[in-house]
Protein backbone atom coordinates (compact mmCIF):
# COMPACT_ATOMS: atom_id res chain seq x y z
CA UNK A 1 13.58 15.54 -15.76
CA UNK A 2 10.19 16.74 -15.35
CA UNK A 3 8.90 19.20 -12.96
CA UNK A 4 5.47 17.84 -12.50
CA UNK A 5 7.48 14.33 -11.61
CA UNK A 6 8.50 14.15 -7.67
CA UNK A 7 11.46 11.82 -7.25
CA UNK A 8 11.27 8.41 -5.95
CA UNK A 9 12.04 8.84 -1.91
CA UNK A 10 13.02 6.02 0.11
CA UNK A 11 12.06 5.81 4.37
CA UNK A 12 16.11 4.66 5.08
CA UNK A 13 14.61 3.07 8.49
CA UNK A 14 12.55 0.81 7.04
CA UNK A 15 14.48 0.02 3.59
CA UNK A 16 18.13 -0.75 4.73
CA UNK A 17 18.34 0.01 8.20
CA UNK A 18 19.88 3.21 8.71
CA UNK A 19 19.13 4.26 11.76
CA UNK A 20 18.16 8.36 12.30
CA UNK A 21 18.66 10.57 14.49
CA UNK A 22 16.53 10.66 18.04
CA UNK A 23 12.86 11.52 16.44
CA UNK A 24 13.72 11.59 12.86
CA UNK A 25 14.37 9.52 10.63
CA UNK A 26 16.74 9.62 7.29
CA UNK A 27 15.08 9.48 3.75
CA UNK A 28 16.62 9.83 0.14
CA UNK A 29 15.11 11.23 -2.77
CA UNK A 30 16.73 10.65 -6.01
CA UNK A 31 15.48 11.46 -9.36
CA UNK A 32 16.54 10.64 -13.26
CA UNK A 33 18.25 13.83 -15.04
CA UNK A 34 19.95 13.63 -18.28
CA UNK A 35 23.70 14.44 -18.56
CA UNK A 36 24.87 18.00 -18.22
CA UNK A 37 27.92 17.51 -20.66
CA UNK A 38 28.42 19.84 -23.48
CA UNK A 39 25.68 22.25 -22.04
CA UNK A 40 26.29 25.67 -21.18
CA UNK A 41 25.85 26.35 -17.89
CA UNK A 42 23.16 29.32 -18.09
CA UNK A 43 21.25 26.10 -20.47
CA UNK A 44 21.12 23.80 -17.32
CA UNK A 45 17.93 22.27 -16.02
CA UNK A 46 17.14 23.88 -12.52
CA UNK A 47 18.08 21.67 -10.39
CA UNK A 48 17.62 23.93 -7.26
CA UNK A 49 13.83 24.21 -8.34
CA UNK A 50 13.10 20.52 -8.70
CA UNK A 51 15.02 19.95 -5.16
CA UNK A 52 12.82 22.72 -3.92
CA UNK A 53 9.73 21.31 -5.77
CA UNK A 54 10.69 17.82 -4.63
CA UNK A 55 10.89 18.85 -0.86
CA UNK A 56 7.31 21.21 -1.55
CA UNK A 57 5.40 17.55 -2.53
CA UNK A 58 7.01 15.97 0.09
CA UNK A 59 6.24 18.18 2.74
CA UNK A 60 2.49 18.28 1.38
CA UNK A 61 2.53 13.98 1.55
CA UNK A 62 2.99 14.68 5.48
CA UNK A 63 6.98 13.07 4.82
CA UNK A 64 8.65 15.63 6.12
CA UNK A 65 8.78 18.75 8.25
CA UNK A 66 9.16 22.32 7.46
CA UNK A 67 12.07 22.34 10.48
CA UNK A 68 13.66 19.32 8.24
CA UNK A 69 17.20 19.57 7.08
CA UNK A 70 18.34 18.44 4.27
CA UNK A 71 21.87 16.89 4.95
CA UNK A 72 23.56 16.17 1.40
CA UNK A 73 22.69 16.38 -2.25
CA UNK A 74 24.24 16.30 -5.71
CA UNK A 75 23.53 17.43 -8.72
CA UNK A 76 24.44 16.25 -12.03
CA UNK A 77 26.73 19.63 -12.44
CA UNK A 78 28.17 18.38 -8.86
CA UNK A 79 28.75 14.75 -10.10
CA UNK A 80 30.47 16.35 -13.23
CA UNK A 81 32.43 18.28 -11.30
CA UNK A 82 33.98 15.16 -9.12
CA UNK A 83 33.64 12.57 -12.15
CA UNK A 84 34.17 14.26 -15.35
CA UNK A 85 33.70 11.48 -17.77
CA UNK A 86 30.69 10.39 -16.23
CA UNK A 87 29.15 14.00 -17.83
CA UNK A 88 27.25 14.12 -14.93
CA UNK A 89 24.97 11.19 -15.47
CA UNK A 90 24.98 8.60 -12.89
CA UNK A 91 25.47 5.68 -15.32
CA UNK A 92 28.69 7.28 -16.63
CA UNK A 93 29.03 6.86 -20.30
CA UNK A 94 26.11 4.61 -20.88
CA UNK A 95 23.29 6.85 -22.56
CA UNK A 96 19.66 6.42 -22.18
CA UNK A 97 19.08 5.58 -26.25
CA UNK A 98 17.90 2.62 -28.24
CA UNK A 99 21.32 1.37 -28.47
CA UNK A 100 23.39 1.89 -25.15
CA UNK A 101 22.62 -2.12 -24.51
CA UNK A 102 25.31 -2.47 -27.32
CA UNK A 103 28.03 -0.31 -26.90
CA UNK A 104 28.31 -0.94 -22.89
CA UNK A 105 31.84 -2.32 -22.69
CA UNK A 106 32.60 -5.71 -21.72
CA UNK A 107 33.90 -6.73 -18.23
CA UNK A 108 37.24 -7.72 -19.50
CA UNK A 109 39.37 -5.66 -22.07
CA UNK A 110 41.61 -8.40 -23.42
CA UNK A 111 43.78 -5.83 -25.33
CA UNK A 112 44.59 -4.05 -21.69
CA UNK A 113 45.64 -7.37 -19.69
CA UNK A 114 44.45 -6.96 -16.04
CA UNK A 115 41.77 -4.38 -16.76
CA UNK A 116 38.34 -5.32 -15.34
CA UNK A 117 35.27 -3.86 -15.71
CA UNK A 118 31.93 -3.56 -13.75
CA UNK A 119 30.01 -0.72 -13.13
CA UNK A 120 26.29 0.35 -14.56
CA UNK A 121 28.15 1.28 -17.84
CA UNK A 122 29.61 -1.72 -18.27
CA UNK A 123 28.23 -5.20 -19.48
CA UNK A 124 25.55 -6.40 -18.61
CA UNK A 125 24.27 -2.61 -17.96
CA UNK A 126 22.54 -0.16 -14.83
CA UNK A 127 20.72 -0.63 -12.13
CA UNK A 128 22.02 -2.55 -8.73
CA UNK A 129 20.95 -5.88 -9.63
CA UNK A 130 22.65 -5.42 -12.93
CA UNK A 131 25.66 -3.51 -11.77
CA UNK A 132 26.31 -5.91 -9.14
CA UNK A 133 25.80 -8.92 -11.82
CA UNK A 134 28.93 -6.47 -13.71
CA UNK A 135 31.03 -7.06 -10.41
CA UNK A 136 30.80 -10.63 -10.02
CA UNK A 137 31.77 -11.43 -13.36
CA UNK A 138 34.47 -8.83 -13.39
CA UNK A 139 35.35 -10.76 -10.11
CA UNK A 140 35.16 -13.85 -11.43
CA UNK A 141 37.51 -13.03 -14.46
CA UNK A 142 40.16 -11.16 -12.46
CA UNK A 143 40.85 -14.21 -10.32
CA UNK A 144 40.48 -16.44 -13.07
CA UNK A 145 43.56 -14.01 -14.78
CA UNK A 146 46.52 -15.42 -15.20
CA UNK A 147 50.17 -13.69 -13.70
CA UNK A 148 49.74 -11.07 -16.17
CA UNK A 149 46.34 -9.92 -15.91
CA UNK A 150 45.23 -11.61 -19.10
CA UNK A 151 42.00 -13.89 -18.55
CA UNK A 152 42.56 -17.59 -18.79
């Protein structure tokens, strides 16, 4: 997480229409930050700065209004909190290093029968397109399962 780096920020209207509120109009801002597991907390990035720095560029880009709220955010010491194995990284246990592409667990576990996974950790790895490649075949094996769970 850099904090010369703005986050990506998304016009909701326009992308998936969401519709706003009379004479606004909702946005998300969403930026990368690196797991806060195992880290102090006094050794914690500052996430309130970049949010603050984040809304500052913003603001200065004409996007939004000094009288503009902001309605939710999270933090990866907030996503921690609710989802502690995820260490507070939005792609759970898959790590950002040369080789998270081959530990990401497969979509079935055939020694837990019934068990199917799909998320951005598991196979075939993050992102939506991928992630929602992880459900379908997850899908696909738990109604090709057997009775017991166990994949035909």
């Amino acid at each position: 997480m850099s904090s010369s780096t703005p986050a990506p920020f998304c016009a909701q209207e326009v992308c998936h229409r969401i519709k706003g509120w009379p004479g606004h109009e909702p946005v998300f801002a969403m930026a990368n930050a690196p797991p806060v597991a195992g880290r102090p907390r006094d050794e914690q990035p500052d996430f309130d700065g970049f949010a603050s720095l984040t809304r500052e560029r913003v603001e200065q880009a004409g996007l939004l209004g000094p009288g503009d709220e902001t309605v939710w955010q999270r933090t990866p010491l907030d996503l921690a909190a609710r989802y502690p194995l995820s260490r507070g990284s939005i792609y759970g246990l898959a790590s950002n290093n040369r080789y998270a592409a081959f530990r990401r667990p497969p979509n079935v576990l055939e020694r837990v029968p019934g068990l199917f996974l799909a998320s951005g950790s598991a196979h075939p790895g993050g992102g939506v397109p991928l992630a929602a490649i992880s459900g379908r075949v997850a899908a696909q094996a738990a109604l090709s399962a057997g009775p017991g769970g166990s994949p035909a």
